[in-house]
N, C-alpha and C. Protein backbone atom coordinates (compact mmCIF):
# COMPACT_ATOMS: atom_id res chain seq x y z
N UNK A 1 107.33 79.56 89.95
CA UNK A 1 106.88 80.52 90.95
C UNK A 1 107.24 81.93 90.47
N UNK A 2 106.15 83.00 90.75
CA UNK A 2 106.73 84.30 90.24
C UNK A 2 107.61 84.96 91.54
N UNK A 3 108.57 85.96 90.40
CA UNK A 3 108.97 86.90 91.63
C UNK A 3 108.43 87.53 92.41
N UNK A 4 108.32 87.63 93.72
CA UNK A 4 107.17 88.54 94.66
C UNK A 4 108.29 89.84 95.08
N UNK A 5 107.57 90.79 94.60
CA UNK A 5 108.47 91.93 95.22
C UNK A 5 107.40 92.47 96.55
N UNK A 6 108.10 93.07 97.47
CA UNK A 6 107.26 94.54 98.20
C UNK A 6 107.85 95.61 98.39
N UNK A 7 107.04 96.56 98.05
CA UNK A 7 107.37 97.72 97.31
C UNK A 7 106.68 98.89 98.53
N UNK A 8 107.27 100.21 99.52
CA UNK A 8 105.51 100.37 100.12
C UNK A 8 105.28 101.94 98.63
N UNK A 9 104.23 102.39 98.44
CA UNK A 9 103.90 103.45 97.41
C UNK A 9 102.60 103.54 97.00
N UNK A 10 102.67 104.13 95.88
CA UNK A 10 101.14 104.29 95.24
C UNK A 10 100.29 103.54 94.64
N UNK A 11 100.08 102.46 94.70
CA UNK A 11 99.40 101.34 93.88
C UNK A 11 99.04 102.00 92.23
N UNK A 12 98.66 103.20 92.42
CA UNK A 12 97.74 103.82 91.12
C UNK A 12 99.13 104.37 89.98
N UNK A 13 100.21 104.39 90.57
CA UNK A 13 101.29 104.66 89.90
C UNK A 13 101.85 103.43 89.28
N UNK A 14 101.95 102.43 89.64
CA UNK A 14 102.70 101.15 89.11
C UNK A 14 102.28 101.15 87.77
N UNK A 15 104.17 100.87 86.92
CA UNK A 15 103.83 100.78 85.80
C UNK A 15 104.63 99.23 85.61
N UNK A 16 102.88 98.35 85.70
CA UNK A 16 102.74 96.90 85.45
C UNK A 16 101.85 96.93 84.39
N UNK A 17 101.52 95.59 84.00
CA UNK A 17 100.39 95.40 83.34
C UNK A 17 99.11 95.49 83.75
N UNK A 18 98.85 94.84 84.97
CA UNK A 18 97.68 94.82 85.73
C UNK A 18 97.91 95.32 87.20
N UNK A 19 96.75 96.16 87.58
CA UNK A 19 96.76 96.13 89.09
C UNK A 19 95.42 95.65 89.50
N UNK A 20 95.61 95.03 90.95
CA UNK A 20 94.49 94.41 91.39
C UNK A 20 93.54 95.88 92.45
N UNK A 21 92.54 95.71 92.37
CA UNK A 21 92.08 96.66 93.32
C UNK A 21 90.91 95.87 94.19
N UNK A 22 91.24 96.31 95.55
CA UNK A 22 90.41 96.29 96.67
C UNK A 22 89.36 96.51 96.60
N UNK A 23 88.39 96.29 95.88
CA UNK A 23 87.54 96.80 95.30
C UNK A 23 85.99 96.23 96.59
N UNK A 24 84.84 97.13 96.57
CA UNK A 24 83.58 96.75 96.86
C UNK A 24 82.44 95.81 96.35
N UNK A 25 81.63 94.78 96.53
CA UNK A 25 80.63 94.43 95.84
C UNK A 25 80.17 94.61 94.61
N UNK A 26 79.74 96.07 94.66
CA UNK A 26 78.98 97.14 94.01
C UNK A 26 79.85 97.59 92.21
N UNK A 27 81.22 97.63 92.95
CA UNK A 27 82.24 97.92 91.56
C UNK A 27 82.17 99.08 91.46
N UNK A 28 81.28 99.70 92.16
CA UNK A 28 81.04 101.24 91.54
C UNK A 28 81.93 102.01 92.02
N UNK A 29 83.12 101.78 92.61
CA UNK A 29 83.98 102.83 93.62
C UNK A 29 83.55 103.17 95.14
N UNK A 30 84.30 103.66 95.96
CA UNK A 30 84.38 103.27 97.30
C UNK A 30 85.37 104.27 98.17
N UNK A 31 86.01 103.92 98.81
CA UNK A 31 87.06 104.51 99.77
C UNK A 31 88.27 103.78 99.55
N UNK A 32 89.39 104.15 99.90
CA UNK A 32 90.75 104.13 100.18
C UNK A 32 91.42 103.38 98.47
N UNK A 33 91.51 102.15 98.66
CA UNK A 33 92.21 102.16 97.56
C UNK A 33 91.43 101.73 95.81
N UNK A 34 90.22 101.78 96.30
CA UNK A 34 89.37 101.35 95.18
C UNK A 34 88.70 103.05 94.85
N UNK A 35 88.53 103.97 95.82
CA UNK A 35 88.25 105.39 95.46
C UNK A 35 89.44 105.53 94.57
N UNK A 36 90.28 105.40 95.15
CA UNK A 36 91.54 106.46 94.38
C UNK A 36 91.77 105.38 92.85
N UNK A 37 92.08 104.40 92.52
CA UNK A 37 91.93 103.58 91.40
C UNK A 37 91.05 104.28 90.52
N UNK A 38 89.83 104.86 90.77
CA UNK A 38 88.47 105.01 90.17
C UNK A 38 88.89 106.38 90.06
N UNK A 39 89.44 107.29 90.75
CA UNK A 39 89.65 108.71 90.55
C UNK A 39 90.90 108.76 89.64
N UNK A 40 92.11 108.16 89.96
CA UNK A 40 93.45 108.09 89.37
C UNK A 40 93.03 107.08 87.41
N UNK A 41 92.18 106.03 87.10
CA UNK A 41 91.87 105.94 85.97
C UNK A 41 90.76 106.70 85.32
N UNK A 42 90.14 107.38 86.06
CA UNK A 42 89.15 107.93 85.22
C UNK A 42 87.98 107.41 84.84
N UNK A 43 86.96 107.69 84.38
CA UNK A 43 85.58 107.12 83.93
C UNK A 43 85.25 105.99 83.29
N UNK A 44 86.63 105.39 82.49
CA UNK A 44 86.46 104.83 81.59
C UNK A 44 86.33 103.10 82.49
N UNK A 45 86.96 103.58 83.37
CA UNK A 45 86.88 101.97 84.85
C UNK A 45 85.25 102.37 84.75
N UNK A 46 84.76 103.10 85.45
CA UNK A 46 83.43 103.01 85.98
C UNK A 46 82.33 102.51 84.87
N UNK A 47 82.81 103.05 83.86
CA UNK A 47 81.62 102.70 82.71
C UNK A 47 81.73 101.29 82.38
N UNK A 48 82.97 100.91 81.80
CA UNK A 48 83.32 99.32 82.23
C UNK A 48 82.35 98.33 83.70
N UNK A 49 82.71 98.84 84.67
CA UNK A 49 82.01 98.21 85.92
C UNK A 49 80.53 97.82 85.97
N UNK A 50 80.27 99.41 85.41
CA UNK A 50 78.69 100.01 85.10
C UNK A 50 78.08 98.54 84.08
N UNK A 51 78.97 98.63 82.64
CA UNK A 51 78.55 97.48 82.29
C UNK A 51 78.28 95.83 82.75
N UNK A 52 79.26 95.76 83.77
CA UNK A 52 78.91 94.41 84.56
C UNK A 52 77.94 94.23 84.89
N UNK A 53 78.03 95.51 85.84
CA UNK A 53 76.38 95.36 86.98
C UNK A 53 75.54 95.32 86.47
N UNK A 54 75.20 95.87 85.12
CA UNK A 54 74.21 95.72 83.90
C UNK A 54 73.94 94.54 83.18
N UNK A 55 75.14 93.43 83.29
CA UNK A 55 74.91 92.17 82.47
C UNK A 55 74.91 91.17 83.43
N UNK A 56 76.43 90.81 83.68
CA UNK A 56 76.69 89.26 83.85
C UNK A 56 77.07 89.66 85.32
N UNK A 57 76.87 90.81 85.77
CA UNK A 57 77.23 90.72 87.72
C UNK A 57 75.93 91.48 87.98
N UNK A 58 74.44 91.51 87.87
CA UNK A 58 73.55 92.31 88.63
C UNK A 58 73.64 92.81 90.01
N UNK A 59 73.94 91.29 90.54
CA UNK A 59 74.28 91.62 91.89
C UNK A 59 75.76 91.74 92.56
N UNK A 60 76.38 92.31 91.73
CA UNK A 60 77.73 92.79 92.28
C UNK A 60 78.63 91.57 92.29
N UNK A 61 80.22 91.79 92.61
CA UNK A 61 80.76 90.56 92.64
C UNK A 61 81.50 90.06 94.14
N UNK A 62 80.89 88.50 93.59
CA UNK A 62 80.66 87.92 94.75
C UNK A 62 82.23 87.98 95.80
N UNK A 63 82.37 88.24 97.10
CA UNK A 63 83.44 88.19 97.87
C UNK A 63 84.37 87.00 97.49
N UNK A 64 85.67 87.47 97.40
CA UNK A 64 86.40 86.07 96.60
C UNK A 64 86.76 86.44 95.40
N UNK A 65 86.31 86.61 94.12
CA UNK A 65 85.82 86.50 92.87
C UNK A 65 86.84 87.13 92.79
N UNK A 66 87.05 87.64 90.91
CA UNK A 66 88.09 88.62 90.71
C UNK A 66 87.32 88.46 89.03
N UNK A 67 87.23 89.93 88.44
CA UNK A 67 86.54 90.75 87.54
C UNK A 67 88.12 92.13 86.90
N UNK A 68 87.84 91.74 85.57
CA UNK A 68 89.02 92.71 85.11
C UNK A 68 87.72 94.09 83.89
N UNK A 69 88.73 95.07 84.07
CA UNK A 69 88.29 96.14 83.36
C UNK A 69 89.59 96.78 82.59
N UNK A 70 89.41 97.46 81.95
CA UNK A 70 90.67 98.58 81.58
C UNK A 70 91.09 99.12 82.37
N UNK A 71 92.73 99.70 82.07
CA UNK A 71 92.73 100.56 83.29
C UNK A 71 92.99 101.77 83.17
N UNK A 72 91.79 102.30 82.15
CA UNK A 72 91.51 104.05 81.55
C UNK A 72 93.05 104.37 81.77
N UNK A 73 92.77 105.60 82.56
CA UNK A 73 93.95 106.36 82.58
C UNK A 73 95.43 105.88 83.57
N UNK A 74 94.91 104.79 84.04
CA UNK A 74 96.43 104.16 85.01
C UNK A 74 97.65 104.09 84.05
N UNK A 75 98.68 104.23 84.27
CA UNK A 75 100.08 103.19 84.07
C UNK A 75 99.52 101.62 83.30
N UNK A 76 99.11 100.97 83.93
CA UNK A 76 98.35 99.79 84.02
C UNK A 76 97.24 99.34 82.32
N UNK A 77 97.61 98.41 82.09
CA UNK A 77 96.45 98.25 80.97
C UNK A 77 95.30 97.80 81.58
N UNK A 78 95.04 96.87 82.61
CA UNK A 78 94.11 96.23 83.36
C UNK A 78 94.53 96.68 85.05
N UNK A 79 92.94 96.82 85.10
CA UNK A 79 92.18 96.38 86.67
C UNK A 79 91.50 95.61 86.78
N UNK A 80 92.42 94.57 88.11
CA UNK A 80 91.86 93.30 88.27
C UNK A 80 90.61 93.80 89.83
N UNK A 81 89.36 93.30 89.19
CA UNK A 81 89.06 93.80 90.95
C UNK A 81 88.87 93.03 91.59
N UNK A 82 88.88 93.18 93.20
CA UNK A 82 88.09 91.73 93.93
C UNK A 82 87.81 92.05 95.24
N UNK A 83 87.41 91.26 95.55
CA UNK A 83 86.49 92.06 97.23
C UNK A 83 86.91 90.79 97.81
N UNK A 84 87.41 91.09 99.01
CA UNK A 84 88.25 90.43 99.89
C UNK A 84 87.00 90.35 100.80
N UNK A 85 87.04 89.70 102.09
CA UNK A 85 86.24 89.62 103.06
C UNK A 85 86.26 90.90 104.21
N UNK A 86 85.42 91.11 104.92
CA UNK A 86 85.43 91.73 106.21
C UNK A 86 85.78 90.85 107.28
N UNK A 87 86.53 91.33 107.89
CA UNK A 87 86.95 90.83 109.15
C UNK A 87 86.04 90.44 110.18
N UNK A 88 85.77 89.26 110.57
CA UNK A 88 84.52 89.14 111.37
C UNK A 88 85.25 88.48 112.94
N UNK A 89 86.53 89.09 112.94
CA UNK A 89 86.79 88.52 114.71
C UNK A 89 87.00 87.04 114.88
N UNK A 90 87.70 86.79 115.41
CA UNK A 90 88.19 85.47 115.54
C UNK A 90 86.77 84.51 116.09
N UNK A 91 87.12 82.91 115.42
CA UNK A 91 85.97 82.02 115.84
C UNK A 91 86.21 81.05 114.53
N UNK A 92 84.97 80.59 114.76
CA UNK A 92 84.98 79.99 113.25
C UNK A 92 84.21 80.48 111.82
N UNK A 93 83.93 81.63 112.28
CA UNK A 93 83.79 82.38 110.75
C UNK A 93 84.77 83.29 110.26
N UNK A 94 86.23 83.12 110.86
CA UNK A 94 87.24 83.84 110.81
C UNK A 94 87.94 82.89 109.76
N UNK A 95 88.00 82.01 110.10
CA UNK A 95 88.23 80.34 109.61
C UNK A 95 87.63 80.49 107.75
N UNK A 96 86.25 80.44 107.84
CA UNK A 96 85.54 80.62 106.51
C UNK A 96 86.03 81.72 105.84
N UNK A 97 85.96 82.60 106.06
CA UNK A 97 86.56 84.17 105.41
C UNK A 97 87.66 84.38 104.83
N UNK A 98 88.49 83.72 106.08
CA UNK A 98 90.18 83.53 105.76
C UNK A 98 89.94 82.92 103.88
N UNK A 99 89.78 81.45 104.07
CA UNK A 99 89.38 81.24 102.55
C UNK A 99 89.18 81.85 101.63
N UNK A 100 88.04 82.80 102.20
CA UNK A 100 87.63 83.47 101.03
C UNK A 100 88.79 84.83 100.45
N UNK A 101 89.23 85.31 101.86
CA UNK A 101 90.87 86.34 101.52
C UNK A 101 91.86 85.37 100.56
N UNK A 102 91.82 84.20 100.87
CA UNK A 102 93.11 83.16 99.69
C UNK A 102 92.04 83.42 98.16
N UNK A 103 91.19 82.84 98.64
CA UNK A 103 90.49 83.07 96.99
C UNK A 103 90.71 84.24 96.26
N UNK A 104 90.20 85.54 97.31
CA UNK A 104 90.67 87.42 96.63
C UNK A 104 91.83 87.05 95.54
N UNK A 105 92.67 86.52 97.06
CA UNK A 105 94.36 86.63 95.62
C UNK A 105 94.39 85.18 94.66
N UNK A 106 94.56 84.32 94.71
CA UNK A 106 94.31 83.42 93.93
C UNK A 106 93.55 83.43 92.65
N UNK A 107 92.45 84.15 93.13
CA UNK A 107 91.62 84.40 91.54
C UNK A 107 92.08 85.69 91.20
N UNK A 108 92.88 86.54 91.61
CA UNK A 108 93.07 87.86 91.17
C UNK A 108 94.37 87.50 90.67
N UNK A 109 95.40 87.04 91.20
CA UNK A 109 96.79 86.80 90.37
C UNK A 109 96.32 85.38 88.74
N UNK A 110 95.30 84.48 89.11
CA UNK A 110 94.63 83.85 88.09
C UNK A 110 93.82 84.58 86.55
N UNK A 111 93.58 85.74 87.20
CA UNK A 111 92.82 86.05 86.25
C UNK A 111 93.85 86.83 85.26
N UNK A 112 95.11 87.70 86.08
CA UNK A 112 95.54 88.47 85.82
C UNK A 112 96.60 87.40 84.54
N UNK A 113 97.13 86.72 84.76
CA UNK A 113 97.64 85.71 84.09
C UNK A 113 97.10 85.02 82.57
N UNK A 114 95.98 84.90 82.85
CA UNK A 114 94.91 84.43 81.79
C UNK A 114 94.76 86.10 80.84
N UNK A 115 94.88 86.77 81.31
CA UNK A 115 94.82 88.27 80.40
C UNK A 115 96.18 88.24 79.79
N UNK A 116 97.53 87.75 80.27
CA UNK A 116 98.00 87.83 79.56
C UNK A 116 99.02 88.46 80.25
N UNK A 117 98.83 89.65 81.38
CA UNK A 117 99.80 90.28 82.07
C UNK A 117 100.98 89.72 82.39
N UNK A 118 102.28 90.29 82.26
CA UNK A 118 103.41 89.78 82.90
C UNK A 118 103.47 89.89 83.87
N UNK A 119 103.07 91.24 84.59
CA UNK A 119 103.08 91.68 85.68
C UNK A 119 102.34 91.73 86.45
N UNK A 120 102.23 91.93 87.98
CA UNK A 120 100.80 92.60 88.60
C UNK A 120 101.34 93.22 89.72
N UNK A 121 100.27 94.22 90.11
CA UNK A 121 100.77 95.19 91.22
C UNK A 121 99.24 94.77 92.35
N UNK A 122 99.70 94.74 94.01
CA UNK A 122 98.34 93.99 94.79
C UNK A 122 98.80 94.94 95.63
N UNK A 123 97.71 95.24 96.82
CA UNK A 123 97.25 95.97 97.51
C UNK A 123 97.10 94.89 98.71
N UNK A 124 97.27 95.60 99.78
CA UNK A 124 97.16 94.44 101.18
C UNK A 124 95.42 94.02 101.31
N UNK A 125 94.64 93.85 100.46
CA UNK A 125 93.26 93.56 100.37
C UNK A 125 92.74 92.97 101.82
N UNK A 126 91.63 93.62 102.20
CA UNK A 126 91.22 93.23 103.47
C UNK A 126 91.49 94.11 104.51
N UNK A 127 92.62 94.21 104.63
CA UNK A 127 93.47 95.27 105.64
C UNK A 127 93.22 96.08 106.01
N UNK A 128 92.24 97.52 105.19
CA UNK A 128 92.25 98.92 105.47
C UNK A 128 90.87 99.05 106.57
N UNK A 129 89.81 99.34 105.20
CA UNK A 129 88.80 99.67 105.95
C UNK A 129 87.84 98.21 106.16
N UNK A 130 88.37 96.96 105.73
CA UNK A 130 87.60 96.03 106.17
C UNK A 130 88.45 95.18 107.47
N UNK A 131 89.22 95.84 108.06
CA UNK A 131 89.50 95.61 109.53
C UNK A 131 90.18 94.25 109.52
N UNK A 132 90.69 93.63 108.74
CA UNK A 132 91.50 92.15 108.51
C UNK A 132 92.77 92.81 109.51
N UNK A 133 92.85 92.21 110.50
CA UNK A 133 94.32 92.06 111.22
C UNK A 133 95.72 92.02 110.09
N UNK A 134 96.77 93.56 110.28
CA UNK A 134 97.73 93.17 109.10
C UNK A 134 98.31 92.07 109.20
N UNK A 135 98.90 91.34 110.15
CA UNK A 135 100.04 90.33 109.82
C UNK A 135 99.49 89.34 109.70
N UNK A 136 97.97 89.22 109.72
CA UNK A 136 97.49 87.64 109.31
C UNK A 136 96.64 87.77 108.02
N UNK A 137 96.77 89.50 107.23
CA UNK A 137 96.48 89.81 106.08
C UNK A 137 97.56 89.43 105.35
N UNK A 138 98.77 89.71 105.62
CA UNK A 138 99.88 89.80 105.05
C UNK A 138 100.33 88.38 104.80
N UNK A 139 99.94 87.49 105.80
CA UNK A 139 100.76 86.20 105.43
C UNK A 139 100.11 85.40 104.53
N UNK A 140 98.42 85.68 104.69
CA UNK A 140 97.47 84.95 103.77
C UNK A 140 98.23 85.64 102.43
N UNK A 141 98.43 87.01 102.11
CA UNK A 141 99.00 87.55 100.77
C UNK A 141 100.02 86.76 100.14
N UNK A 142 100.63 86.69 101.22
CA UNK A 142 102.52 85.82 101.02
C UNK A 142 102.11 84.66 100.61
N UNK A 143 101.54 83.75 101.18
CA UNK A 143 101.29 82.62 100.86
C UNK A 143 100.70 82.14 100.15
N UNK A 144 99.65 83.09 99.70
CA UNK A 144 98.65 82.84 98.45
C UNK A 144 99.29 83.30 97.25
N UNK A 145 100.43 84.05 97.11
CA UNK A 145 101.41 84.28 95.84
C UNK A 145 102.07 83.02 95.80
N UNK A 146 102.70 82.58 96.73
CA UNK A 146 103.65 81.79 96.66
C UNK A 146 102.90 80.31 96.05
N UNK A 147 102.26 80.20 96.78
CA UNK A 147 100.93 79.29 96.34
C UNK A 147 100.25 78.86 94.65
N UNK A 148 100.27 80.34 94.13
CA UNK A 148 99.45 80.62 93.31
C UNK A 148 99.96 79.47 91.86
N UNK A 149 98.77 78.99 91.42
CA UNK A 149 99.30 77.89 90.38
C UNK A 149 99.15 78.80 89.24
N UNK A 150 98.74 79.83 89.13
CA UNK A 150 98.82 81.04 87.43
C UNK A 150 98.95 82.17 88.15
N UNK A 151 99.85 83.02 87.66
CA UNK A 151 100.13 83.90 88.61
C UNK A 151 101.35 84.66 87.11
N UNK A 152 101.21 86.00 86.79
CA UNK A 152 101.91 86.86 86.02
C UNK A 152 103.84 86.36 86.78
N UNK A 153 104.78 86.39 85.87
CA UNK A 153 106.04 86.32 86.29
C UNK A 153 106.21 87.18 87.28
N UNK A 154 105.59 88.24 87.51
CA UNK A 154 106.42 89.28 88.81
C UNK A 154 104.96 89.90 89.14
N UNK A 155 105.08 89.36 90.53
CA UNK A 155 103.79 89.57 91.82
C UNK A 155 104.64 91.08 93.02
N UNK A 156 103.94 92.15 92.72
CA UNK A 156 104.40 92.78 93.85
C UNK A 156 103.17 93.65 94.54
N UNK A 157 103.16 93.33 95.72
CA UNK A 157 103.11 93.72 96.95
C UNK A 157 103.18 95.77 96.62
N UNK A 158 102.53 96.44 96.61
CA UNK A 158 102.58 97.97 96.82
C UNK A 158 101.62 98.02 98.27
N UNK A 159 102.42 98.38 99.19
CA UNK A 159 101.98 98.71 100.17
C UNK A 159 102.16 100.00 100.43
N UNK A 160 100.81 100.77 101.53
CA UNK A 160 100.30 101.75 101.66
C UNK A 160 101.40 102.78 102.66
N UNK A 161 102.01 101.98 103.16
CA UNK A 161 102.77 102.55 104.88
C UNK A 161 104.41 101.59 104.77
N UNK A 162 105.32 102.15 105.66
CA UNK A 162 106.21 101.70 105.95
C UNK A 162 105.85 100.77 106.95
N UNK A 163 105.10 100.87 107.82
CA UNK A 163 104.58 99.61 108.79
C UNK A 163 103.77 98.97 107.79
N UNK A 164 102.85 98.87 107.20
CA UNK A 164 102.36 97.57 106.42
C UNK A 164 103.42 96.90 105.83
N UNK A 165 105.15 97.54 105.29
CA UNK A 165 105.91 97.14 104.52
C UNK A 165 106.48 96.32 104.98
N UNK A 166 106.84 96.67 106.67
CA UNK A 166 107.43 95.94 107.11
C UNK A 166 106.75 94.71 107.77
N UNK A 167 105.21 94.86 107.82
CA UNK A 167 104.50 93.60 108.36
C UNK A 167 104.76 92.60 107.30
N UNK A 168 104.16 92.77 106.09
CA UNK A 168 104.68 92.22 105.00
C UNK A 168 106.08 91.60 104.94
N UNK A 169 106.58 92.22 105.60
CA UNK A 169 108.37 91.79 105.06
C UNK A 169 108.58 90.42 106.34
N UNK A 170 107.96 91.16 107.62
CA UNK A 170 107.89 89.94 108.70
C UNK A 170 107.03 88.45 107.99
N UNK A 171 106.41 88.67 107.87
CA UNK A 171 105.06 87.44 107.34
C UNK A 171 106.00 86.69 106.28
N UNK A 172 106.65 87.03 105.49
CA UNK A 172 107.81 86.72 104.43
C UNK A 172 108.75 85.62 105.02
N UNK A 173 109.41 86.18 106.06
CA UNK A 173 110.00 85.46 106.53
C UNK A 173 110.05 84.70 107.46
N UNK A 174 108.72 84.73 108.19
CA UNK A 174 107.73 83.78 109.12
C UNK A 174 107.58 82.40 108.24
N UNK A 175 106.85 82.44 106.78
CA UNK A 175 106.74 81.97 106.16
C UNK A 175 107.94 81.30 105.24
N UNK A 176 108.99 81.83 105.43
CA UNK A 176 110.59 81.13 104.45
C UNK A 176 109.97 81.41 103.06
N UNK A 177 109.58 82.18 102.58
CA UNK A 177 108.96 82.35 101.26
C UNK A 177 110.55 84.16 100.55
N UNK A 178 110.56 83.64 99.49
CA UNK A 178 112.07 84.18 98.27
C UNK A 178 111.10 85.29 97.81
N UNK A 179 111.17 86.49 99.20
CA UNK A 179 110.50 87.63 98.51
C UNK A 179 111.52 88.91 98.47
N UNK A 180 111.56 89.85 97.40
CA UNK A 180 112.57 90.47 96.92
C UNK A 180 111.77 91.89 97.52
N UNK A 181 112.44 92.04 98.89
CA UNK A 181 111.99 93.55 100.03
C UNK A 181 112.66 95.04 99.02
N UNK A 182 111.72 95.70 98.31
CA UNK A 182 112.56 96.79 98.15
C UNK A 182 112.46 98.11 98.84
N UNK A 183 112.69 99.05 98.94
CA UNK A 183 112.45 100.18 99.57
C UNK A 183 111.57 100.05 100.66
C-alpha cells in the first residue's frame, strides 16, 4: 500500500513526479484546477493534449479514463489527466457515477505507476465545479488510494482549502485508513 499523505496547497507546485489533473473531456483546459495546470505548465501540456484529440482521443476522454502528458513547465515530469463525473444528485445514477469517480482515481494512480512515477500529487476530483458532495468526494478518494492495486509509493492528497483538508482528514478516519495529515 502507498503512503497517502494530505497536504492542503497548490497542486501546480508539488515537487512529485506526476500530478493528476481534474481535467475536462475536451483536454483542452478549463477552470479551477485544470485552468491553472494548463497556465502554471505552459503550452507544451496543450500541444501534447492537442495531439490526442487529433489521434487516438477524437472525441475527448472518456469520464473515468486517465491520459498522461508532460508536465512542460510544472515541478512535475507528468500530467496525469482524468475527468471525474458530475454530480447528478442522489438516486441511482449517483450510484453509477460514484464508479465512475473510483475509476478517475484508480486509473489515474494506475497509470501514474506504469510511467514509472514514485510519486503522485491528486486533487479532490469531482468536488469543485462538478458539484460532487466533499465528504463523499473525499472518502471515494481515501478509499480508492487505499484500494489501489498500482499506485506510485507516495499518494498525496493537495487540497485546495483548510476545510477540504479537514473533510479529507474526517473521511480518513471514518474509513480507519494509515493516512499521514500534514499541515
Amino acid at each position: 500500500m502507498p503512503r497517502i499523505e494530505l497536504v492542503t496547497g497548490d497542486l501546480t507546485r508539488e515537487r512529485v513526479d506526476a500530478i493528476v489533473n481534474a481535467a475536462n473531456s475536451s483536454l483542452l483546459g478549463g477552470g479551477g484546477v485544470d485552468g491553472a495546470i494548463h497556465r502554471a505548465g505552459g503550452p507544451e501540456i496543450l500541444a501534447e493534449c492537442r495531439r490526442l484529440r487529433a489521434t487516438t482521443l477524437p472525441d475527448g476522454l472518456p469520464t473515468g479514463s486517465a491520459v498522461a502528458t508532460t508536465g512542460g513547465r510544472l515541478p512535475a515530469r507528468w500530467v496525469v489527466h482524468t475527468v471525474g463525473p458530475v454530480w447528478p444528485g442522489d438516486g441511482a445514477e449517483a450510484v453509477r457515477r460514484r464508479a465512475l469517480l473510483q475509476d478517475a482515481y484508480r486509473n489515474s494512480l494506475g497509470l501514474a505507476a506504469e510511467l514509472g512515477a514514485a510519486s503522485v500529487a491528486l486533487p479532490a476530483v469531482s468536488a469543485g465545479v462538478y458539484g460532487w458532495p466533499a465528504d463523499d468526494a473525499a472518502e471515494v478518494a481515501i478509499a480508492s488510494a487505499v484500494a489501489a492495486v498500482a499506485a506510485p509509493d507516495l499518494v498525496r492528497f493537495v487540497l485546495f482549502s483548510e476545510r477540504m483538508h479537514a473533510t479529507f482528514a474526517d473521511a480518513a478516519a471514518r474509513l480507519g485508513a494509515d493516512v499521514v495529515v500534514l499541515g
